[in-house]
PDB file of N, CA and C in Angstrom:
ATOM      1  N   UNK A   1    -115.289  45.293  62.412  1.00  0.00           N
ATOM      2  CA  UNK A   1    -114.814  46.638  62.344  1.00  0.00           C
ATOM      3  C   UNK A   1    -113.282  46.645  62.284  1.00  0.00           C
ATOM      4  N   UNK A   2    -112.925  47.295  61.937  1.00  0.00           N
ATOM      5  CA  UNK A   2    -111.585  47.588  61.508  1.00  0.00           C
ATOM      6  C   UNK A   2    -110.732  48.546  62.425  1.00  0.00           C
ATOM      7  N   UNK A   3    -109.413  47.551  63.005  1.00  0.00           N
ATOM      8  CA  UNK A   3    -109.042  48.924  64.014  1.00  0.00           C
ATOM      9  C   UNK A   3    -108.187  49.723  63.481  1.00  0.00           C
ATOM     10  N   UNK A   4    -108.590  50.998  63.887  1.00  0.00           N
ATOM     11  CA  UNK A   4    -107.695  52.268  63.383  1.00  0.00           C
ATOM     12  C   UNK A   4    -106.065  52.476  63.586  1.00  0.00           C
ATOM     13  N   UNK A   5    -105.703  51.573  64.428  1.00  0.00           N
ATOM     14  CA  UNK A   5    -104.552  51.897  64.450  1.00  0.00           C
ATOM     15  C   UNK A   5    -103.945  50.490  63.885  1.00  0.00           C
ATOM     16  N   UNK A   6    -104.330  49.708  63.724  1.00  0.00           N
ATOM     17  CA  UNK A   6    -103.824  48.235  62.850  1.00  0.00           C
ATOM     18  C   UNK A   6    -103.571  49.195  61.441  1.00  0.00           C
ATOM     19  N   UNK A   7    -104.868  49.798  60.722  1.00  0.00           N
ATOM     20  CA  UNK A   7    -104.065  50.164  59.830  1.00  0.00           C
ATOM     21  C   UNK A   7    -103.314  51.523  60.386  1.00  0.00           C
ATOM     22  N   UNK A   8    -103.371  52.304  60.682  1.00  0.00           N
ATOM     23  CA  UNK A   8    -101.922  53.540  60.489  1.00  0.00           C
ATOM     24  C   UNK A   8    -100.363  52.898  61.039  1.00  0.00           C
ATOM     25  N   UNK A   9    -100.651  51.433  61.362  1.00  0.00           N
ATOM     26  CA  UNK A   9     -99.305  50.843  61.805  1.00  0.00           C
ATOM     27  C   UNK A   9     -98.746  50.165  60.447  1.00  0.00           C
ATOM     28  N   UNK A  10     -99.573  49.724  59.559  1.00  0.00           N
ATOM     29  CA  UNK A  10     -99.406  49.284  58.430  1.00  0.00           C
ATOM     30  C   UNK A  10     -99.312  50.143  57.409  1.00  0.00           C
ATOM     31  N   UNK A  11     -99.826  51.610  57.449  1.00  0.00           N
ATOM     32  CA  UNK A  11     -99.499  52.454  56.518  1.00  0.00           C
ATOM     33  C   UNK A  11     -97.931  53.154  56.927  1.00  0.00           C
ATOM     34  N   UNK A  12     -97.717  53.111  58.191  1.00  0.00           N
ATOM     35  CA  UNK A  12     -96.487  53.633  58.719  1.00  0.00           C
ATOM     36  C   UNK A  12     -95.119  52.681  58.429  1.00  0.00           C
ATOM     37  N   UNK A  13     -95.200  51.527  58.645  1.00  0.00           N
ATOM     38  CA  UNK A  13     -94.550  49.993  58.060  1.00  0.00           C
ATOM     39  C   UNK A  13     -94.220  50.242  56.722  1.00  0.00           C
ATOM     40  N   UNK A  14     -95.313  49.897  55.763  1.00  0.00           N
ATOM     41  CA  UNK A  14     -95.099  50.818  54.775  1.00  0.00           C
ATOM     42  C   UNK A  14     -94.369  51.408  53.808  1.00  0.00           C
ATOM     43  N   UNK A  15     -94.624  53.012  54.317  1.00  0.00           N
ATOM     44  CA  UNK A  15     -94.035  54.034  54.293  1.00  0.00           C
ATOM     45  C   UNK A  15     -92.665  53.676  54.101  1.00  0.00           C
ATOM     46  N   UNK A  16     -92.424  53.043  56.003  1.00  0.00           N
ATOM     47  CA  UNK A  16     -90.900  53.388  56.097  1.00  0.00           C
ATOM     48  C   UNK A  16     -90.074  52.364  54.918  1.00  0.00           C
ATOM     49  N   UNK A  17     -91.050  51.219  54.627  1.00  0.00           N
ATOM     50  CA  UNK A  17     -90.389  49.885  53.344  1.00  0.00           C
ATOM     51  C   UNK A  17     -90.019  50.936  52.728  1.00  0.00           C
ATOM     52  N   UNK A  18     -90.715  51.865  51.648  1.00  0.00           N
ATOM     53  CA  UNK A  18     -90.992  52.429  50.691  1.00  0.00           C
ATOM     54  C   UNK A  18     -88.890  53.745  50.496  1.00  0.00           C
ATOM     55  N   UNK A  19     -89.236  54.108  52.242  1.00  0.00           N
ATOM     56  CA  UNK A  19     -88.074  55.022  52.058  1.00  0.00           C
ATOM     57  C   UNK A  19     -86.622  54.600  52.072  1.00  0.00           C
ATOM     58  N   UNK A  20     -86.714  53.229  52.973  1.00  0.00           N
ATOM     59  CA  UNK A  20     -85.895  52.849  52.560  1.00  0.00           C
ATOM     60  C   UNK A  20     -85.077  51.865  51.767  1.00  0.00           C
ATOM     61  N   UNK A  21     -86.021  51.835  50.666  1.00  0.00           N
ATOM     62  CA  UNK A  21     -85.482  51.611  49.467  1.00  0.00           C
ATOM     63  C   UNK A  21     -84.868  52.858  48.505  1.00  0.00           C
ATOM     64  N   UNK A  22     -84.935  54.362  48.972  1.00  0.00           N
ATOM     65  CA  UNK A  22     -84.691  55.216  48.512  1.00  0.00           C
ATOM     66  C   UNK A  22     -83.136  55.932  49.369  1.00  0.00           C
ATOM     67  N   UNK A  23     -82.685  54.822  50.289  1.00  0.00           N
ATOM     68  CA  UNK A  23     -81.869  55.570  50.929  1.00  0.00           C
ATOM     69  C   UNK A  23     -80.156  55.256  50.179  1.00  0.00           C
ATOM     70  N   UNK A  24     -79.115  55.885  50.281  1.00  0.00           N
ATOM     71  CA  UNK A  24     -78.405  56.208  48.994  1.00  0.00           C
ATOM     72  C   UNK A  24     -77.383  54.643  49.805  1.00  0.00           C
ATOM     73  N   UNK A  25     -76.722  54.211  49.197  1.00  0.00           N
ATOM     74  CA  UNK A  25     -75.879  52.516  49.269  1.00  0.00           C
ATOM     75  C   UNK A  25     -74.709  53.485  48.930  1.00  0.00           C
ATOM     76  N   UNK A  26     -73.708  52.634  50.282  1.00  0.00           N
ATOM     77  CA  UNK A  26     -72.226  53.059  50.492  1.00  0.00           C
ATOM     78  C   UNK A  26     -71.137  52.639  49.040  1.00  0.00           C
ATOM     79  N   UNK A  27     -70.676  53.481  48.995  1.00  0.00           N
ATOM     80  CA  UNK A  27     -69.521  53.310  47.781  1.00  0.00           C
ATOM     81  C   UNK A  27     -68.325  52.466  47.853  1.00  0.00           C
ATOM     82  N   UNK A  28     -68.220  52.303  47.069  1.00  0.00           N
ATOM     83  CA  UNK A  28     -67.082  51.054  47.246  1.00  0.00           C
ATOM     84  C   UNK A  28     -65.978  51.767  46.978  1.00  0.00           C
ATOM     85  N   UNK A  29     -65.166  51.048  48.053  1.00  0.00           N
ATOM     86  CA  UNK A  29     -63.747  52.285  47.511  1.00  0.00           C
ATOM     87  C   UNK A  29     -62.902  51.102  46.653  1.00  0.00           C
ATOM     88  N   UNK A  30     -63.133  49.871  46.258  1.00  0.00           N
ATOM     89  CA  UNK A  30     -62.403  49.179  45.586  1.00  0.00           C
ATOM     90  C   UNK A  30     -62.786  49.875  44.189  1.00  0.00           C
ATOM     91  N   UNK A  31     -63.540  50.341  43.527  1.00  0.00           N
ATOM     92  CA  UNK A  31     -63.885  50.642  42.373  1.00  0.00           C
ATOM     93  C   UNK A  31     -62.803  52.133  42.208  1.00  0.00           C
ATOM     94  N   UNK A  32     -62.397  52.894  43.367  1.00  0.00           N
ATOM     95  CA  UNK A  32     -62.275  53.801  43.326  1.00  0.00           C
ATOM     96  C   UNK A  32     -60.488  54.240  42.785  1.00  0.00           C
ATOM     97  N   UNK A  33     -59.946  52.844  43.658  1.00  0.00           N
ATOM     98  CA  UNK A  33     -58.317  52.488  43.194  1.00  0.00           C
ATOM     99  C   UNK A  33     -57.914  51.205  42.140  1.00  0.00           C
ATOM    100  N   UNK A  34     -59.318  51.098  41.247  1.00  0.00           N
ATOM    101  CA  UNK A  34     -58.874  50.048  40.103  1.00  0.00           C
ATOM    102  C   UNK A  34     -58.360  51.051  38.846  1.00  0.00           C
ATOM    103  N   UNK A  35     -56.865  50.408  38.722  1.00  0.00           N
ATOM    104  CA  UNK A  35     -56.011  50.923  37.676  1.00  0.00           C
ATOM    105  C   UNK A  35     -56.935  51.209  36.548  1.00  0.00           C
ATOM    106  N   UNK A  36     -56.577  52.205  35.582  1.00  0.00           N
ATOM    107  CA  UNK A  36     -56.947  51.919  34.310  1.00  0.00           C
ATOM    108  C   UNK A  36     -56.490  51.582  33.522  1.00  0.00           C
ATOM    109  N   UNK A  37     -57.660  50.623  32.517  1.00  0.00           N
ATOM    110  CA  UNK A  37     -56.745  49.836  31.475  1.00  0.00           C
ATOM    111  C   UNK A  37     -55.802  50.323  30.291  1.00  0.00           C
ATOM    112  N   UNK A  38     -55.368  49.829  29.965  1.00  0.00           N
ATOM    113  CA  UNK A  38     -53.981  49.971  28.955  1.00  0.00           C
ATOM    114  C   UNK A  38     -55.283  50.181  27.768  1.00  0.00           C
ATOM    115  N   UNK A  39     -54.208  51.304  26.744  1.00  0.00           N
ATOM    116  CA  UNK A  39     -55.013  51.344  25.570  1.00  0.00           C
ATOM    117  C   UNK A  39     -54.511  50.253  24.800  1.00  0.00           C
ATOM    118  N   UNK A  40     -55.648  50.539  24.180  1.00  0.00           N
ATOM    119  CA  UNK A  40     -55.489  48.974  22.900  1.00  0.00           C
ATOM    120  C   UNK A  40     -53.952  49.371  21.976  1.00  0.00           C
ATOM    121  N   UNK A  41     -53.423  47.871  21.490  1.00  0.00           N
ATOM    122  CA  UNK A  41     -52.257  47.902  21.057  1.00  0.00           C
ATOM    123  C   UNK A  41     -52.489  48.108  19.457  1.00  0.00           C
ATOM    124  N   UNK A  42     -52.200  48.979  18.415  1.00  0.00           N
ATOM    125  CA  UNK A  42     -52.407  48.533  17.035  1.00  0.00           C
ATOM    126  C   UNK A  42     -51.397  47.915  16.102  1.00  0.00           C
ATOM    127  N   UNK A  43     -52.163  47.197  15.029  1.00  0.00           N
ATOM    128  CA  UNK A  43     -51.094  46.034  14.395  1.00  0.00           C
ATOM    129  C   UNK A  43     -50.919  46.787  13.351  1.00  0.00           C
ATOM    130  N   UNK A  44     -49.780  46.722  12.863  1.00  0.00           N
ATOM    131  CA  UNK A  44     -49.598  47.306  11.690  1.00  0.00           C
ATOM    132  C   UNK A  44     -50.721  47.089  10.489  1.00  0.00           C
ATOM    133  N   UNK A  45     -51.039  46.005  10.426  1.00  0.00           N
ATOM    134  CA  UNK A  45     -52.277  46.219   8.935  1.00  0.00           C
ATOM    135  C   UNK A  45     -53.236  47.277   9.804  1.00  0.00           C
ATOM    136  N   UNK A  46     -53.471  47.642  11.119  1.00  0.00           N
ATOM    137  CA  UNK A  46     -54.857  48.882  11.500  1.00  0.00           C
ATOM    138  C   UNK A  46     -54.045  50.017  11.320  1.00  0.00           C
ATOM    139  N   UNK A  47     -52.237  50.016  11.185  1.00  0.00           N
ATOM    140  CA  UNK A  47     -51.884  51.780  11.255  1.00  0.00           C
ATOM    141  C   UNK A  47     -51.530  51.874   9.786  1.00  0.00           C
ATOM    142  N   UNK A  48     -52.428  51.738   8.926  1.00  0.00           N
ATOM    143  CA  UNK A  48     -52.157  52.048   7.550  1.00  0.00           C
ATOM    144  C   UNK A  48     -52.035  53.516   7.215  1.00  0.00           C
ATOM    145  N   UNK A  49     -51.881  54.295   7.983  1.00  0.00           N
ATOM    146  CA  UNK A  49     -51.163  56.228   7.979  1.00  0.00           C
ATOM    147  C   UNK A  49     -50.362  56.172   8.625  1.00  0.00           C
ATOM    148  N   UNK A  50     -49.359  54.852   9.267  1.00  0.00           N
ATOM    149  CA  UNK A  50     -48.385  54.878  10.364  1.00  0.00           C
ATOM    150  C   UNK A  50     -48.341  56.181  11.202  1.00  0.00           C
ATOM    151  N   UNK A  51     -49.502  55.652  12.127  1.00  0.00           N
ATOM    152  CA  UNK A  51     -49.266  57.338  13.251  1.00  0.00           C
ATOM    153  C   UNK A  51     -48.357  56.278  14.453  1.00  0.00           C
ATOM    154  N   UNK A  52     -48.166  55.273  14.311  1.00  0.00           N
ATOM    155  CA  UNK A  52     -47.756  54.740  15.542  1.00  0.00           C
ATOM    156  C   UNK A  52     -45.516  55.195  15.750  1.00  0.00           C
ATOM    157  N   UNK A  53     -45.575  55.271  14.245  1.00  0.00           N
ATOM    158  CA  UNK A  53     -43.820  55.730  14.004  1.00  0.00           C
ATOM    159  C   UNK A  53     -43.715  57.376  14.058  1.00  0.00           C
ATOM    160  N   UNK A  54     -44.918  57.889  14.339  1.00  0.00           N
ATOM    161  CA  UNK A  54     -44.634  59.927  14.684  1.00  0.00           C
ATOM    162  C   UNK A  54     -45.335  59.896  16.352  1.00  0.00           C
ATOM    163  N   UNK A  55     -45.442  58.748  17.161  1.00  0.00           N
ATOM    164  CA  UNK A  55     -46.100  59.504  18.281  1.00  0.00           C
ATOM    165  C   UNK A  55     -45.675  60.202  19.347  1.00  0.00           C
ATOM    166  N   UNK A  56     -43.643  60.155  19.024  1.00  0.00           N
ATOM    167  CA  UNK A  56     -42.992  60.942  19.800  1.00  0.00           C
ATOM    168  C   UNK A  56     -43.502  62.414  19.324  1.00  0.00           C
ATOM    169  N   UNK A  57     -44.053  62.632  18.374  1.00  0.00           N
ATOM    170  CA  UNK A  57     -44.348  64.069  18.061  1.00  0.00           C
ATOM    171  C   UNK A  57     -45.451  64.710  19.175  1.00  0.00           C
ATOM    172  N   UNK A  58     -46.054  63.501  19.655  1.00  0.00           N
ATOM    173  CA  UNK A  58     -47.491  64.300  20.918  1.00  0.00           C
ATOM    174  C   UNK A  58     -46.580  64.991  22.187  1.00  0.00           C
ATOM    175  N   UNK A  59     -47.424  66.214  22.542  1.00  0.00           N
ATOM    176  CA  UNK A  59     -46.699  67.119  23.468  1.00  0.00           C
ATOM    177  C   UNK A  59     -45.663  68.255  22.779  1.00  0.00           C
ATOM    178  N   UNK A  60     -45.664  68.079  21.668  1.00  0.00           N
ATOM    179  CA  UNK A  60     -44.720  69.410  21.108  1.00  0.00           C
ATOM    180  C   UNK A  60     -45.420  70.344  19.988  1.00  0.00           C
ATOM    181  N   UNK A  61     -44.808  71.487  20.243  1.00  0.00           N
ATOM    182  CA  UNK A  61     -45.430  72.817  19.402  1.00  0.00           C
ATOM    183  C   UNK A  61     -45.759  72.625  18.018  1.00  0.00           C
ATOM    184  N   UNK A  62     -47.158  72.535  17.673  1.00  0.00           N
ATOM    185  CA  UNK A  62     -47.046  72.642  16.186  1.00  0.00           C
ATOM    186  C   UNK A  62     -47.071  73.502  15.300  1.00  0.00           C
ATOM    187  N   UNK A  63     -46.656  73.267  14.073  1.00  0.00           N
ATOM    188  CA  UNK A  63     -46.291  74.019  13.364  1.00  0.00           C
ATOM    189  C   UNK A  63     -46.053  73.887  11.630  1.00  0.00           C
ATOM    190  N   UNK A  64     -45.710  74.389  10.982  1.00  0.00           N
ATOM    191  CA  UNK A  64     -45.926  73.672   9.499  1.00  0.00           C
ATOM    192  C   UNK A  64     -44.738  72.641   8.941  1.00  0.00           C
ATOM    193  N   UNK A  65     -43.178  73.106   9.557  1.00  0.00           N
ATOM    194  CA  UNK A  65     -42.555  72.198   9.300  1.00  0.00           C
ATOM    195  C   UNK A  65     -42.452  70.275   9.902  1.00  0.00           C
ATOM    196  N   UNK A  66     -42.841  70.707  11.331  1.00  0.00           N
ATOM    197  CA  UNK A  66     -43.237  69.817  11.878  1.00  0.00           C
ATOM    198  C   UNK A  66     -44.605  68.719  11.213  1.00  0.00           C
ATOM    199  N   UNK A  67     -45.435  69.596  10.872  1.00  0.00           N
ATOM    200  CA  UNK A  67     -46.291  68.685  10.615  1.00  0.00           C
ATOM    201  C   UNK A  67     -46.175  68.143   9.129  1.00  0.00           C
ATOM    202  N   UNK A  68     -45.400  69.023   8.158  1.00  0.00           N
ATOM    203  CA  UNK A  68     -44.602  68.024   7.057  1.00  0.00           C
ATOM    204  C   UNK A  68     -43.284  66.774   7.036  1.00  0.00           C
ATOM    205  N   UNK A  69     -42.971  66.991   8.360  1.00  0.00           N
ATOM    206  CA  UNK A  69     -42.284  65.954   8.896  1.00  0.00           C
ATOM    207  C   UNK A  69     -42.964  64.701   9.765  1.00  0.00           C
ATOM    208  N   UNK A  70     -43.836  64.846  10.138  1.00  0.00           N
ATOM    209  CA  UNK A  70     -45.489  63.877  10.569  1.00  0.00           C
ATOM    210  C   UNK A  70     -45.679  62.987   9.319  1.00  0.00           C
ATOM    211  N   UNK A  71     -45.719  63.747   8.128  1.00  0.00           N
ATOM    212  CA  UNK A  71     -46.780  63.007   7.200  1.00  0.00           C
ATOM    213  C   UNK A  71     -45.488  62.781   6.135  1.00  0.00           C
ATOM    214  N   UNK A  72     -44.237  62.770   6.067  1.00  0.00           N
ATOM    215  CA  UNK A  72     -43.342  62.251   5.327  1.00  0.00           C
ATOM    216  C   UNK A  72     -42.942  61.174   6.286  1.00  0.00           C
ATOM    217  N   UNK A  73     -42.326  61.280   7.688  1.00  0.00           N
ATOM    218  CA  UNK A  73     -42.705  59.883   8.948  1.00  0.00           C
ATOM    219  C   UNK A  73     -43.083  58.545   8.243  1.00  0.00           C
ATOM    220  N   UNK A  74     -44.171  59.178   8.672  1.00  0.00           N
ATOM    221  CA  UNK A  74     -45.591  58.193   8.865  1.00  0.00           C
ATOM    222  C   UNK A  74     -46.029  57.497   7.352  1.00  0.00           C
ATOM    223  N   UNK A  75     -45.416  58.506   6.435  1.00  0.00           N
ATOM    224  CA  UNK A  75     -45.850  57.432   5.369  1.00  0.00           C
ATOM    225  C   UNK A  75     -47.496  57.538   4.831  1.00  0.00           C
ATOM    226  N   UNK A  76     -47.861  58.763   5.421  1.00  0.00           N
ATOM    227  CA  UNK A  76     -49.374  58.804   5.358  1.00  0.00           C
ATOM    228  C   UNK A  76     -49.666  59.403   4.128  1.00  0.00           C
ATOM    229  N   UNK A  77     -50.768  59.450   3.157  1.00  0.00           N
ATOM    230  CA  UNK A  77     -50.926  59.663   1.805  1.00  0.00           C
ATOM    231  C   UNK A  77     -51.869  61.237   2.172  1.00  0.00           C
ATOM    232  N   UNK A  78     -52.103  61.694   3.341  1.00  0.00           N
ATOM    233  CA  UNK A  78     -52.748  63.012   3.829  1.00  0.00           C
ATOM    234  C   UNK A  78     -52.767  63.206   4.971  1.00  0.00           C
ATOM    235  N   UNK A  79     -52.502  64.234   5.474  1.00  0.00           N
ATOM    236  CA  UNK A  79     -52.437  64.621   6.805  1.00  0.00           C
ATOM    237  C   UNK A  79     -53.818  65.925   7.157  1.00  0.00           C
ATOM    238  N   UNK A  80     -54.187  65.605   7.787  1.00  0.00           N
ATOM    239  CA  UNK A  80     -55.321  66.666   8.450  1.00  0.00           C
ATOM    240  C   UNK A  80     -54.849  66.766  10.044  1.00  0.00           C
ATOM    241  N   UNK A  81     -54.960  68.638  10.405  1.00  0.00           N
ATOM    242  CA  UNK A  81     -55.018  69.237  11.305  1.00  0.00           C
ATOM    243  C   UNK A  81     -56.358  69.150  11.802  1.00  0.00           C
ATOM    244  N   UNK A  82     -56.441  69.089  13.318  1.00  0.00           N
ATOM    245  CA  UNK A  82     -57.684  69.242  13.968  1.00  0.00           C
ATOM    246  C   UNK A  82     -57.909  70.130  14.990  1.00  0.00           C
ATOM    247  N   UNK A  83     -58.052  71.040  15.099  1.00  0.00           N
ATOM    248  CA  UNK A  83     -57.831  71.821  15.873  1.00  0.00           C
ATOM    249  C   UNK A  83     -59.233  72.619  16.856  1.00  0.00           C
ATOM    250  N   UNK A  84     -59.071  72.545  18.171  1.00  0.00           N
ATOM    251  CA  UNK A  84     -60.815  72.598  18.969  1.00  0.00           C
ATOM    252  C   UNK A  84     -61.678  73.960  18.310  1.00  0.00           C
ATOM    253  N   UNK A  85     -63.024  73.751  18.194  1.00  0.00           N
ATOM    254  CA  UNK A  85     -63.710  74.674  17.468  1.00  0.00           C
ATOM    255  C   UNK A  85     -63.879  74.662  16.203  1.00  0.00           C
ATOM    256  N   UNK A  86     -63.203  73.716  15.212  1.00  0.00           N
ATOM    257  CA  UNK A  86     -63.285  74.018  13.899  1.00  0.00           C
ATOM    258  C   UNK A  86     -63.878  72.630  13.616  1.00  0.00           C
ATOM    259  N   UNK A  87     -64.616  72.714  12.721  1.00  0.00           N
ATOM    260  CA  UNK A  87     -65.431  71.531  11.658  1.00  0.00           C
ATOM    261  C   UNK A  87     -64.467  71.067  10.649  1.00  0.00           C
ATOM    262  N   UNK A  88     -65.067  69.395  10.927  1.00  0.00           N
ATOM    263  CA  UNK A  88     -64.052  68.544  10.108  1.00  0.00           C
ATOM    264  C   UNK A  88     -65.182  67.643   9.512  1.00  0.00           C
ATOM    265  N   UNK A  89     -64.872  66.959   8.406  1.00  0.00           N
ATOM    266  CA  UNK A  89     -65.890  65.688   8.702  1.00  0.00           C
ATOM    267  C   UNK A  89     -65.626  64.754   8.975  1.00  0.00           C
ATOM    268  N   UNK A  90     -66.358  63.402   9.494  1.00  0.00           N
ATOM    269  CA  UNK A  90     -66.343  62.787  10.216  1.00  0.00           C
ATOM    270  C   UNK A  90     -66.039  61.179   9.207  1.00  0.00           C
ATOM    271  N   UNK A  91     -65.794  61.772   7.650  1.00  0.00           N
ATOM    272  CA  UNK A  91     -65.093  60.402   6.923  1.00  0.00           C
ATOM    273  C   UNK A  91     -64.150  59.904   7.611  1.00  0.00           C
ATOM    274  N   UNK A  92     -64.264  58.602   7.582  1.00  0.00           N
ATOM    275  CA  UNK A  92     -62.917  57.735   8.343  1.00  0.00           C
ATOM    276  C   UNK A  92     -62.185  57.326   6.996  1.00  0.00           C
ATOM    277  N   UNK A  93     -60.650  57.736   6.929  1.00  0.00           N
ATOM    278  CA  UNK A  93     -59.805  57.447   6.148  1.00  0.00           C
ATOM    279  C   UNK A  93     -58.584  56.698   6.121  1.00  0.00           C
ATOM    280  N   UNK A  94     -58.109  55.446   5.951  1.00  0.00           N
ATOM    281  CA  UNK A  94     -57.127  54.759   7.343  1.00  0.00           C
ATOM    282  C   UNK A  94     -56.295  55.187   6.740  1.00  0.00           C
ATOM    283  N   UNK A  95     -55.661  55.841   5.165  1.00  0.00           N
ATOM    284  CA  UNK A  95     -55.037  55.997   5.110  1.00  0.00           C
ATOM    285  C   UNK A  95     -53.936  57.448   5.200  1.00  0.00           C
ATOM    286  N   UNK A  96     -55.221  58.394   5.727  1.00  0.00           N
ATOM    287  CA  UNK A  96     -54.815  59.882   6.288  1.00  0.00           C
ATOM    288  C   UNK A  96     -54.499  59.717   7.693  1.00  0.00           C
ATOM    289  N   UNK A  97     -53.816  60.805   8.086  1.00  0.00           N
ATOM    290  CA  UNK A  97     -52.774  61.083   9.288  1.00  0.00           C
ATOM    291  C   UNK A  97     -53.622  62.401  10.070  1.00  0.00           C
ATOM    292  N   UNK A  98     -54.336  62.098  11.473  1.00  0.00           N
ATOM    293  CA  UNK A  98     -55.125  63.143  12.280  1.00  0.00           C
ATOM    294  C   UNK A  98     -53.852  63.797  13.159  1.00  0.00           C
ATOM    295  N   UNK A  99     -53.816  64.891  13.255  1.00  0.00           N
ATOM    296  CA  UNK A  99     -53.137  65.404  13.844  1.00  0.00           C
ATOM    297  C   UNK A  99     -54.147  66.566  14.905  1.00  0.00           C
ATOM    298  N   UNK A 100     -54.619  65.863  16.093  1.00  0.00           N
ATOM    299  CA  UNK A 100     -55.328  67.054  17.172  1.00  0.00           C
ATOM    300  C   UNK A 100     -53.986  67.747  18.081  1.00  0.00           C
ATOM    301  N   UNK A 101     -54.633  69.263  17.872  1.00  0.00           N
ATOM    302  CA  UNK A 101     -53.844  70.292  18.629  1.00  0.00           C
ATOM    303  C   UNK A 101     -54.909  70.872  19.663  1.00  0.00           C
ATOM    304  N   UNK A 102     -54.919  71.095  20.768  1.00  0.00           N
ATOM    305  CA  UNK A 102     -54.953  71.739  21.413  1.00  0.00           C
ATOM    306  C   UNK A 102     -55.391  73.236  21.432  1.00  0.00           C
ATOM    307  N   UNK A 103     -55.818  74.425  22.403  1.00  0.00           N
ATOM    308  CA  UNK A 103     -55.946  75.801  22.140  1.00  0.00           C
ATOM    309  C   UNK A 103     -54.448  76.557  21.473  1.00  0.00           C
ATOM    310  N   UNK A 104     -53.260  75.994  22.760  1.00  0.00           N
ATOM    311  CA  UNK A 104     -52.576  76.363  22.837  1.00  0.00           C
ATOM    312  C   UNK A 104     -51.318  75.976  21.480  1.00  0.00           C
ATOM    313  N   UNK A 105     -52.162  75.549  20.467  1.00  0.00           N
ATOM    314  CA  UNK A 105     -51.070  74.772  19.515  1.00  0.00           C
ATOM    315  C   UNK A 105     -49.779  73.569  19.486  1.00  0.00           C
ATOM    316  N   UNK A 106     -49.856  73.222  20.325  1.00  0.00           N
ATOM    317  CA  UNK A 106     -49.387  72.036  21.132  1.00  0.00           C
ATOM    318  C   UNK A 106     -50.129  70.340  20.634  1.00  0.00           C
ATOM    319  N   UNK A 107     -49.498  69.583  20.026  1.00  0.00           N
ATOM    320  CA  UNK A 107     -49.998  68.426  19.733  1.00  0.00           C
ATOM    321  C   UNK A 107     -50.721  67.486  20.904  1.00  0.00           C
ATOM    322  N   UNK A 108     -51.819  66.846  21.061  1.00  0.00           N
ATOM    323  CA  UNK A 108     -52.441  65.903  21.737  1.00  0.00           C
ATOM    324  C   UNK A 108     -52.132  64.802  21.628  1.00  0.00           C
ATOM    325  N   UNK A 109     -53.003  64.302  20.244  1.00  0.00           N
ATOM    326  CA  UNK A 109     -52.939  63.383  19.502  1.00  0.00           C
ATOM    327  C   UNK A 109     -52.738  63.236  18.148  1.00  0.00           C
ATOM    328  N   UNK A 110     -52.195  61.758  17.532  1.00  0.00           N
ATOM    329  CA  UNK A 110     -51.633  61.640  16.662  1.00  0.00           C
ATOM    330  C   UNK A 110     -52.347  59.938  16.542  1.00  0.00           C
ATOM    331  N   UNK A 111     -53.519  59.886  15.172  1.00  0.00           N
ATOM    332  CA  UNK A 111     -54.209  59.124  14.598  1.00  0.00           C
ATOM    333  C   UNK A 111     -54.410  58.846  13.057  1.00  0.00           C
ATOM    334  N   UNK A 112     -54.950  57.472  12.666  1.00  0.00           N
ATOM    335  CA  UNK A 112     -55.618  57.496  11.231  1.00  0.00           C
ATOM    336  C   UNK A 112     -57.101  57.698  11.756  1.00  0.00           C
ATOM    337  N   UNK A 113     -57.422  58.255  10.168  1.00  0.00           N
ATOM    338  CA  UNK A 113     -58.539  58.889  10.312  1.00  0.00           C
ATOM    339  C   UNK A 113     -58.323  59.752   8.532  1.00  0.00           C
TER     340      UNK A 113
END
């Protein structure tokens, strides 16, 4: 015969295996103060729209003269505006010049594309 409480000690055993494998593992705070890495460096044969000689232009107001001064810069054979909300396509062109603005018309970034 089987004693009743051998098993509810083994279903209780168990159980508790079961929960705590579900209980949440302490965070590491080393993960929390690792620097982030440096962006990648590009070589001149990858900036074939030279955005790397206009990137003092990121952080300032754009505008039309400005951004004909981007794409005479840079040496780029087209310049495209990008601006949030509007459709672009997604051709990669190394030798066009991305220019992302912001809501506020304000330059972000400055890429080929």
């Amino acid at each position: 015969m089987v004693n009743l409480n051998a098993v509810r000690l083994c279903l209780i055993a168990g159980s508790l295996g079961l929960l705590a494998g579900c209980a949440p593992t302490p965070n590491s705070s080393a993960a929390e103060h690792e620097p982030a890495p440096q962006p990648p460096r590009v070589s001149e044969r990858e900036d074939a729209c030279g955005a790397q000689r206009v990137q003092d232009r990121i952080g300032r107001q754009h505008d039309e003269r400005l951004t004909e001064s981007i794409r005479q810069e840079s040496g780029a054979v087209a310049l495209r505006v990008i601006r949030p909300g509007h459709a672009y396509t997604m051709d990669y062109r190394g030798e066009r010049i991305n220019v992302h603005i912001d809501e506020g018309g304000v330059i972000t970034s400055i890429g080929c594309g």
